[in-house]
N, C-alpha and C. Protein backbone atom coordinates (compact mmCIF):
# COMPACT_ATOMS: atom_id res chain seq x y z
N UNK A 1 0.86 -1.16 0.00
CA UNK A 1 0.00 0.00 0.00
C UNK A 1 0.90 1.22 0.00
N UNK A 2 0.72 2.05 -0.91
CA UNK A 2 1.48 3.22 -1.12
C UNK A 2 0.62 4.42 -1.49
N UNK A 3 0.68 5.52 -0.41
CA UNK A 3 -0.40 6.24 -0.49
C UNK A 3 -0.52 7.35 0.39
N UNK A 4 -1.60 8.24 0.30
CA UNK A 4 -1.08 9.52 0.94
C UNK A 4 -2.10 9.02 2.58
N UNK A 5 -1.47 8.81 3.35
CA UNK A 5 -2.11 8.63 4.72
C UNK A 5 -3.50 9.11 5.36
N UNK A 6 -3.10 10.19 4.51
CA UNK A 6 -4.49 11.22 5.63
C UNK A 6 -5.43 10.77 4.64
N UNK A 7 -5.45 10.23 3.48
CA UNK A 7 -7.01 10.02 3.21
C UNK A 7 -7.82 8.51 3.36
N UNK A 8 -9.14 8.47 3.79
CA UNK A 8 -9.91 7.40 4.95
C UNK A 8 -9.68 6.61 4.32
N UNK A 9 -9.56 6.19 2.42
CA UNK A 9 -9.37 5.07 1.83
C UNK A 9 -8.38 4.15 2.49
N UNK A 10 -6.97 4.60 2.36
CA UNK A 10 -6.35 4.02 3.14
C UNK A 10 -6.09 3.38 4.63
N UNK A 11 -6.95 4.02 5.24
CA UNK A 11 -7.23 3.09 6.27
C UNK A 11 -7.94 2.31 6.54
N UNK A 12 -9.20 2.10 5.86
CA UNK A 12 -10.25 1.01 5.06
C UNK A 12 -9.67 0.03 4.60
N UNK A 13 -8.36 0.49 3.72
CA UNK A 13 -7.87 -0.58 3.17
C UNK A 13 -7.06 -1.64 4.20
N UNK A 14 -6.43 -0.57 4.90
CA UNK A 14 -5.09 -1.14 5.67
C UNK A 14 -5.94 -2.18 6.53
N UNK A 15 -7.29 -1.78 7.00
CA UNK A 15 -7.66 -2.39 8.15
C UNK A 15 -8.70 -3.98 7.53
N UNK A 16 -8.92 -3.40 6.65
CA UNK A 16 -9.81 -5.04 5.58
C UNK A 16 -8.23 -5.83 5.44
N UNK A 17 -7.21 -5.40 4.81
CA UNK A 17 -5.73 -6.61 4.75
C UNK A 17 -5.52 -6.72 6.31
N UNK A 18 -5.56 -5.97 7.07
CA UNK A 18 -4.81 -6.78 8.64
C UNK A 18 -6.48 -7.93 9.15
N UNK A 19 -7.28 -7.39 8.71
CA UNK A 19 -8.50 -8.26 9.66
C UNK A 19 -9.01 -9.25 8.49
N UNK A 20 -8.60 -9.45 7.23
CA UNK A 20 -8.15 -10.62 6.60
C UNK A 20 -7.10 -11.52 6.48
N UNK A 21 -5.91 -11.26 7.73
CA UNK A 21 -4.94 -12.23 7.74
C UNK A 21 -3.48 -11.78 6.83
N UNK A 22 -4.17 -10.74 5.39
CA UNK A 22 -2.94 -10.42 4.87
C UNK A 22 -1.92 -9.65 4.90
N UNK A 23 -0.57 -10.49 4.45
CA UNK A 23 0.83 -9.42 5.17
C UNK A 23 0.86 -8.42 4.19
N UNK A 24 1.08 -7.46 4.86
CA UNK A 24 0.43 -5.43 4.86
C UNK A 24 1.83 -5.00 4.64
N UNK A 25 2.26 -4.42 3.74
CA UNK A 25 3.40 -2.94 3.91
C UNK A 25 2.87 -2.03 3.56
N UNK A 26 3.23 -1.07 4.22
CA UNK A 26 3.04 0.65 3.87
C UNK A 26 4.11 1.00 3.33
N UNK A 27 4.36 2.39 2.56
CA UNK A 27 5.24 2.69 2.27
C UNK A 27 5.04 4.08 2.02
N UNK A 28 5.38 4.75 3.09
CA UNK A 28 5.55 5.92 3.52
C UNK A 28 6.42 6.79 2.52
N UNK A 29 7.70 6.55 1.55
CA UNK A 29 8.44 6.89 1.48
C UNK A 29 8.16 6.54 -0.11
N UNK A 30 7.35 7.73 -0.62
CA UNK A 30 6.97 7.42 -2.49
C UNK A 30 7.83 7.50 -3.28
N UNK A 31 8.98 7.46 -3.26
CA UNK A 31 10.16 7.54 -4.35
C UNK A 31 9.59 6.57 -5.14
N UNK A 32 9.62 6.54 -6.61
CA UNK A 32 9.73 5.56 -7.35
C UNK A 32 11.02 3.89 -6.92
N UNK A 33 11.98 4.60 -6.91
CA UNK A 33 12.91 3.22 -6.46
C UNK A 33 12.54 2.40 -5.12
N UNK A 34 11.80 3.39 -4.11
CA UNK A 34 11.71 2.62 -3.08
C UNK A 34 10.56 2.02 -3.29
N UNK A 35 9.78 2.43 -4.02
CA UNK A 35 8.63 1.87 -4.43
C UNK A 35 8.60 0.41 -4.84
N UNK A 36 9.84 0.31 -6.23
CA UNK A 36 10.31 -0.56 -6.59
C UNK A 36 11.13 -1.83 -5.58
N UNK A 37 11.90 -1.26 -4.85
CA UNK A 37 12.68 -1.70 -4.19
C UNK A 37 11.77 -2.96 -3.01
N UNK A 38 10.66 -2.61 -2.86
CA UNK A 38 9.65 -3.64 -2.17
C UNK A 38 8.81 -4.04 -2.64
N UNK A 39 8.42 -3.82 -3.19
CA UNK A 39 7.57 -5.03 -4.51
C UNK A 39 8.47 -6.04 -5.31
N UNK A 40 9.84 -5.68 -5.27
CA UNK A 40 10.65 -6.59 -5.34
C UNK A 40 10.90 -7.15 -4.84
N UNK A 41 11.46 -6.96 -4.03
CA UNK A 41 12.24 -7.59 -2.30
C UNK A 41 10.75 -8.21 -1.70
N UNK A 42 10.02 -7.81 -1.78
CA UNK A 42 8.62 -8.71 -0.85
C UNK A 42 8.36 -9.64 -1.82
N UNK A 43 7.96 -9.62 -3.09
CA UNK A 43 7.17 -10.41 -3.66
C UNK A 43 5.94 -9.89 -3.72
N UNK A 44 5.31 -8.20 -3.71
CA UNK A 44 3.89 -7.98 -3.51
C UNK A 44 3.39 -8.81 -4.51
N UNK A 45 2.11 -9.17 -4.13
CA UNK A 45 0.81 -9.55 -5.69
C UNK A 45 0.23 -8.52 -5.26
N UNK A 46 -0.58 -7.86 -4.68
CA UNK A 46 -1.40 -6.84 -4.81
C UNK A 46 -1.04 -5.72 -4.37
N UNK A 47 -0.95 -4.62 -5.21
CA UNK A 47 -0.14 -2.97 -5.09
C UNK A 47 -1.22 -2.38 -5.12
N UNK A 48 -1.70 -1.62 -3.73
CA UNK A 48 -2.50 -0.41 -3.95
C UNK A 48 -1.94 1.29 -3.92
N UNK A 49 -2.28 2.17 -4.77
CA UNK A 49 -2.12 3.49 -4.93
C UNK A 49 -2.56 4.54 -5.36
N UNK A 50 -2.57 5.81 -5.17
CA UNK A 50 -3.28 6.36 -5.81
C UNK A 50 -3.14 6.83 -7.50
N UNK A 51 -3.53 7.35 -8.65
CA UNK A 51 -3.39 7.95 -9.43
C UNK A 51 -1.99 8.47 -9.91
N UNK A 52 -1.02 9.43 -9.25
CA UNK A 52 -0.76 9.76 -8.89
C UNK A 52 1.06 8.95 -8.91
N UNK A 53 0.94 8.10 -8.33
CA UNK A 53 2.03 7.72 -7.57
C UNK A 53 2.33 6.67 -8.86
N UNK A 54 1.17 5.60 -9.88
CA UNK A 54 1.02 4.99 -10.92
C UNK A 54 1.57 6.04 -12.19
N UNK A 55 1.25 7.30 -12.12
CA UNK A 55 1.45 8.51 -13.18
C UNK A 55 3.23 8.62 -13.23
N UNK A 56 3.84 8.83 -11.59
CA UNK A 56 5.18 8.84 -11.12
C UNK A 56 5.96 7.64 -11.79
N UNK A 57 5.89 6.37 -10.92
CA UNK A 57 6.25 5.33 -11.45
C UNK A 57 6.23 5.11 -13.21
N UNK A 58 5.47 5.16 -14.33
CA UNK A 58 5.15 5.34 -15.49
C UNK A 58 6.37 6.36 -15.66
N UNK A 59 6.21 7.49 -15.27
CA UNK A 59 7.27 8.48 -15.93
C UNK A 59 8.35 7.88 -15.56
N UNK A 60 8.96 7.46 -14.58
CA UNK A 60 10.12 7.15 -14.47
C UNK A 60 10.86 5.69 -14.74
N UNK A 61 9.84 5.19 -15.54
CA UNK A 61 10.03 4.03 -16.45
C UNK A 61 9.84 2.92 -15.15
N UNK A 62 8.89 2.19 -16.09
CA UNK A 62 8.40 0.64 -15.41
C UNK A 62 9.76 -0.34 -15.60
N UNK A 63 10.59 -1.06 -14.70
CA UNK A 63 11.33 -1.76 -14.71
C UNK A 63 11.11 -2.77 -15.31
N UNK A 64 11.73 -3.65 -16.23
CA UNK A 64 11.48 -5.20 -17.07
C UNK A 64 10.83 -6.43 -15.95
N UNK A 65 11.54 -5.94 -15.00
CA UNK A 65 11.16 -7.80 -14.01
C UNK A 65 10.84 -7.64 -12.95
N UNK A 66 11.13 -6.68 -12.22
CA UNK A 66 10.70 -5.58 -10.93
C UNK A 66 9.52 -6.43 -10.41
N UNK A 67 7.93 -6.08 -11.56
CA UNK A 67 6.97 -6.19 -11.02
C UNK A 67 6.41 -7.49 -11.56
N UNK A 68 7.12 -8.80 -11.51
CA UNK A 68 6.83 -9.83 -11.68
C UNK A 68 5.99 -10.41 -10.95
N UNK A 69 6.07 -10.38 -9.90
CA UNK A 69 4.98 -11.00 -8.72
C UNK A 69 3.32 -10.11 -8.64
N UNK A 70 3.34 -9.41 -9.18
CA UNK A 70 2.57 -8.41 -8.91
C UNK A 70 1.12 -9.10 -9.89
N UNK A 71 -0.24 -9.51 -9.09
CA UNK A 71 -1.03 -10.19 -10.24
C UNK A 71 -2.20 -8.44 -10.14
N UNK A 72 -2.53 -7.97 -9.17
CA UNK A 72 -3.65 -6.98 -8.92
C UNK A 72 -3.01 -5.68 -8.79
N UNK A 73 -3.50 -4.74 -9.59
CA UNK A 73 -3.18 -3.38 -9.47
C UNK A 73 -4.33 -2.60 -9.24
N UNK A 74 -4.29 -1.74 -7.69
CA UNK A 74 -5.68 -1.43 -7.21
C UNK A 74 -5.01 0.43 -7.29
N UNK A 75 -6.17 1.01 -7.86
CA UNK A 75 -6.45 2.77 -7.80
C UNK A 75 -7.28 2.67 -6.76
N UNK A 76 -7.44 4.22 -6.71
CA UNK A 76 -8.61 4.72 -5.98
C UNK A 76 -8.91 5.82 -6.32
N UNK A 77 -9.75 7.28 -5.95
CA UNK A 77 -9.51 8.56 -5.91
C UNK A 77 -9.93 8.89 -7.27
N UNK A 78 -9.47 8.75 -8.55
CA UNK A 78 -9.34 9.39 -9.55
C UNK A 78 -8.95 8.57 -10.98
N UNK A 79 -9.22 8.81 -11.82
CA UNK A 79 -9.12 8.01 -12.97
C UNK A 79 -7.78 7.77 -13.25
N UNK A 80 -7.06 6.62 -13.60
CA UNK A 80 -5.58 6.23 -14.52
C UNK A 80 -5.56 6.82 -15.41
N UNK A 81 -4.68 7.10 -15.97
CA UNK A 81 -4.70 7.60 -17.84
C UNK A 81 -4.63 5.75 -18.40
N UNK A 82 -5.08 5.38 -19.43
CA UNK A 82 -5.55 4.45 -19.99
C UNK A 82 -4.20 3.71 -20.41
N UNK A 83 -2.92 5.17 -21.17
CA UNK A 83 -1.55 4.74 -21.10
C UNK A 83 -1.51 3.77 -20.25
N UNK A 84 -0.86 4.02 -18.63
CA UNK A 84 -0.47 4.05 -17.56
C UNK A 84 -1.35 2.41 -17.30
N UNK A 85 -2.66 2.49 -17.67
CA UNK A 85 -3.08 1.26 -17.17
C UNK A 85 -2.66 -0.07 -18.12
N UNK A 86 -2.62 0.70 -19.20
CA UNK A 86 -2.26 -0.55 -20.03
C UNK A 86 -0.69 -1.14 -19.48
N UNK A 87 0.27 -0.59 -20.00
CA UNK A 87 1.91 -0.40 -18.91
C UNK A 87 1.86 -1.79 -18.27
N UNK A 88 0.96 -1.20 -17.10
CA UNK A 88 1.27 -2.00 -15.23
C UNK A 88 0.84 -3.06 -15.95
N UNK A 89 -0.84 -3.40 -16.82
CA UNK A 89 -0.91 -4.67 -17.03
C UNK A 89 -0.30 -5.55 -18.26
N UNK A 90 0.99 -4.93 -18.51
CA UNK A 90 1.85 -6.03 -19.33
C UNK A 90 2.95 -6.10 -17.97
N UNK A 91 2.95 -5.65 -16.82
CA UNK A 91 4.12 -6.36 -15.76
C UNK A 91 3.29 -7.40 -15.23
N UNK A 92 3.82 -8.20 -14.30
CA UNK A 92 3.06 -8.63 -13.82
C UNK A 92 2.41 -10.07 -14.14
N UNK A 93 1.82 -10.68 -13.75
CA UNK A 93 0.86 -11.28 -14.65
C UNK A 93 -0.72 -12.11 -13.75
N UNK A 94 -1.34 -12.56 -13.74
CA UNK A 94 -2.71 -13.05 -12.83
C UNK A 94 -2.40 -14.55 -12.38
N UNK A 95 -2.47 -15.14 -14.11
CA UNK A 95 -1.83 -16.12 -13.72
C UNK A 95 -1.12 -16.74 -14.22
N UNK A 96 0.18 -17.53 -13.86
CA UNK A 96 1.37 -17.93 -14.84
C UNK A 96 1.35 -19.18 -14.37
N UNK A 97 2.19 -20.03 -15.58
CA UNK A 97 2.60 -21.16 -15.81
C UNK A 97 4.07 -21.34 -15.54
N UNK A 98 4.64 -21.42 -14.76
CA UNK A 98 6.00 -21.32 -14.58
C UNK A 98 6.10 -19.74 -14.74
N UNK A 99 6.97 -19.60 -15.60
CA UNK A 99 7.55 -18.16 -16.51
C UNK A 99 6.61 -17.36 -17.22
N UNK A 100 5.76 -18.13 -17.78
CA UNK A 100 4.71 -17.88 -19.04
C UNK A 100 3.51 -17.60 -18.15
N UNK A 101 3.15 -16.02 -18.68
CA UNK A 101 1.80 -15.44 -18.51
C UNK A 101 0.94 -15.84 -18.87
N UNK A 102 -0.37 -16.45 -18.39
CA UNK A 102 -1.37 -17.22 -18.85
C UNK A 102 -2.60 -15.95 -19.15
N UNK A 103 -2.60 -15.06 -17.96
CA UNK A 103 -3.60 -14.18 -17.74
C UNK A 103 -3.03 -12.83 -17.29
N UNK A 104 -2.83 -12.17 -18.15
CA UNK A 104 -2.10 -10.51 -17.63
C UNK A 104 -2.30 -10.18 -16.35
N UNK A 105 -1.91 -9.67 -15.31
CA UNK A 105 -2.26 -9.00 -14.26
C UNK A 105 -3.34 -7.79 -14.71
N UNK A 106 -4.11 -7.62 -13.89
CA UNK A 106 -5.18 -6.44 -13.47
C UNK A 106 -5.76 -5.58 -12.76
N UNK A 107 -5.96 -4.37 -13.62
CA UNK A 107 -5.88 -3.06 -12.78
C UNK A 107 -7.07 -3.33 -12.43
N UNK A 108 -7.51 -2.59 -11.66
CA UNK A 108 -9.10 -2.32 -10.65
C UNK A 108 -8.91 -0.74 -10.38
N UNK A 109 -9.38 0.04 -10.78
CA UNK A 109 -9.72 1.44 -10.47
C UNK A 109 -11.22 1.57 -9.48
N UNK A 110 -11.21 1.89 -7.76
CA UNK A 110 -12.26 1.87 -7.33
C UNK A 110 -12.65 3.75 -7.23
N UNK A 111 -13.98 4.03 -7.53
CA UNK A 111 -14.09 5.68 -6.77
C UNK A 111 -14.73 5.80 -6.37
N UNK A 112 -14.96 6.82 -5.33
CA UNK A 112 -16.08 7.26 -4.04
C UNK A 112 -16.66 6.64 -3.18
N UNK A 113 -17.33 7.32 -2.08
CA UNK A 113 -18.00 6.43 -1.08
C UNK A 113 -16.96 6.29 -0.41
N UNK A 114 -15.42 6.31 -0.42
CA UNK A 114 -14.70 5.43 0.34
C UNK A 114 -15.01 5.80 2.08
N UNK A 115 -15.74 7.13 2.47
CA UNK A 115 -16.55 7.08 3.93
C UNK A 115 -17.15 6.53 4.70
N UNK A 116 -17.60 5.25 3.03
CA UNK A 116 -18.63 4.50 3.85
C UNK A 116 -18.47 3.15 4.41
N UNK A 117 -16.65 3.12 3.07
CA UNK A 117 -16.01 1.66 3.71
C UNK A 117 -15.99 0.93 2.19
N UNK A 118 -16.76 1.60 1.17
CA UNK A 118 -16.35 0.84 -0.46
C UNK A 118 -16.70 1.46 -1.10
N UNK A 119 -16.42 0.94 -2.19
CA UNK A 119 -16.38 2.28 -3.38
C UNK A 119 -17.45 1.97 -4.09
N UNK A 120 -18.10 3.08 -4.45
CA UNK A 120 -19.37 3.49 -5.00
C UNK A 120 -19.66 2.84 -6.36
N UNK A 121 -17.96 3.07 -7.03
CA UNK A 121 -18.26 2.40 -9.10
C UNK A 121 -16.72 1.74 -8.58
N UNK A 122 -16.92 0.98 -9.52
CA UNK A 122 -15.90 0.08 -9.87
C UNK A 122 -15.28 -0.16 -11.43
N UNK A 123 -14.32 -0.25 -11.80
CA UNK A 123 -13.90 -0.83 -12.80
C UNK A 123 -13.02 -1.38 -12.89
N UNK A 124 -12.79 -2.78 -13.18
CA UNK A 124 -11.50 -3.46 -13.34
C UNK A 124 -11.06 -3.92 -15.10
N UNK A 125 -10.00 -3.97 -14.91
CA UNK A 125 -9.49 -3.56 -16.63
C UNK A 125 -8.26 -4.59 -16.88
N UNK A 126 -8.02 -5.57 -17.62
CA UNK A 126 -6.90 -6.06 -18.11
C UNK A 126 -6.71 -5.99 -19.92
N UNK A 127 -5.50 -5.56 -20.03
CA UNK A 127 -5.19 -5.88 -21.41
C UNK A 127 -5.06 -6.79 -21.84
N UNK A 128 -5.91 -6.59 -23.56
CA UNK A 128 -6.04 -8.04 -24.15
C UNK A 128 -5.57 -7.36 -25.56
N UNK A 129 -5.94 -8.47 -26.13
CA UNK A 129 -5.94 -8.04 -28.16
C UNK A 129 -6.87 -7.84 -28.73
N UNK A 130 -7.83 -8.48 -27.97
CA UNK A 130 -9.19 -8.82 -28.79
C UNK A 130 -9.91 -7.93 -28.02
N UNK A 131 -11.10 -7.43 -28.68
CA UNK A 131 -12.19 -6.66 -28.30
C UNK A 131 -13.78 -7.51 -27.61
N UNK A 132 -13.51 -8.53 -28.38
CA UNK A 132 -14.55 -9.51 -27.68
C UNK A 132 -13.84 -10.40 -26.74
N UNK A 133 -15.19 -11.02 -25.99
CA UNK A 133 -14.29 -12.46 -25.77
C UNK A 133 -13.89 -12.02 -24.31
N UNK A 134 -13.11 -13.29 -23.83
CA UNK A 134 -12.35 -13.40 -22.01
C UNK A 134 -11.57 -12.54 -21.41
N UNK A 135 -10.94 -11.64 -22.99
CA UNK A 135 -9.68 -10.87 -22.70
C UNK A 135 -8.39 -11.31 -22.36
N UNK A 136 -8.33 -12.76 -22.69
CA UNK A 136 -6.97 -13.72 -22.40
C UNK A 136 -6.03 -13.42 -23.65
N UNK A 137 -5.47 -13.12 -23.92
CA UNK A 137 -4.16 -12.94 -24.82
C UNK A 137 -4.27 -14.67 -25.51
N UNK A 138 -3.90 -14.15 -27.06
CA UNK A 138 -3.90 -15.95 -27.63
C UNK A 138 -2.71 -15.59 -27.96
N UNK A 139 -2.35 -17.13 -27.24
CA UNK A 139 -0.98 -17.65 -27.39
C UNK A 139 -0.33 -19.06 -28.08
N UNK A 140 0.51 -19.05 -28.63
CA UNK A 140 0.86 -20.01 -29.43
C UNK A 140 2.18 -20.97 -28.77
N UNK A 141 1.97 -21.59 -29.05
CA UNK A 141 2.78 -22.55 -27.52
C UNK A 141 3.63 -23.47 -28.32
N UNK A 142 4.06 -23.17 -29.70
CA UNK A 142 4.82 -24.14 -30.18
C UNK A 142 5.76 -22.99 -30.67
């Protein structure tokens, strides 16, 4: 979780991962590298942030292998640029076969309501090729 403290989302969030059992980092300290530097070093699968901090990271170039572990990319607050979302979901992946991406990783953009404890609209988004269909990438395996 990487994010600006004082707003209630984040503590909604922080407090649904500790009273679901899951291991929680904060990261106080938004540099892009340090950013990097624990999603590496941990192994995150699920990165939450705001707008913002996804816009940062993007400008200062998405690392090749960095965000390998990473299957869920959660917003909040404010819309992604569509760039930026596409990006995160070629790192990453949902679900893999060894090495091999089966299912891209995926963004989730949640907004508003977060006062009340969830977000009002939802959209979750993975890149595909196809316009119809599962949105699974076709792959050729020979």
């Amino acid at each position: 979780m990487a994010g600006h403290f004082n707003h209630l989302v984040c503590y909604v969030g922080l407090l649904s991962a500790v009273l679901g059992n899951l291991p929680t980092w904060t990261i106080g300290d938004l540099r892009t590298e340090k950013i990097i530097e624990v999603i590496q070093g941990e192994k995150i699968t699920i990165f939450f942030a705001f707008p913002d901090i996804y816009a940062r990271i993007y400008r200062d170039g998405l690392p090749k292998r960095a965000f390998d572990s990473v299957r869920i990319w959660v917003s909040t607050a404010d819309a992604c640029h569509q760039a930026h979302v596409e990006a995160f979901c070629r790192t990453g992946a949902y679900l893999r076969l060894g090495r091999i991406p089966l299912i891209p990783s995926v963004f989730v953009e949640a907004f508003g309501a977060s006062e009340v404890g969830s977000a009002a609209l939802r959209r979750s988004r993975r890149r595909s090729r196809r316009r119809a269909g599962s949105g699974c990438p076709r792959r050729r395996w020979w």
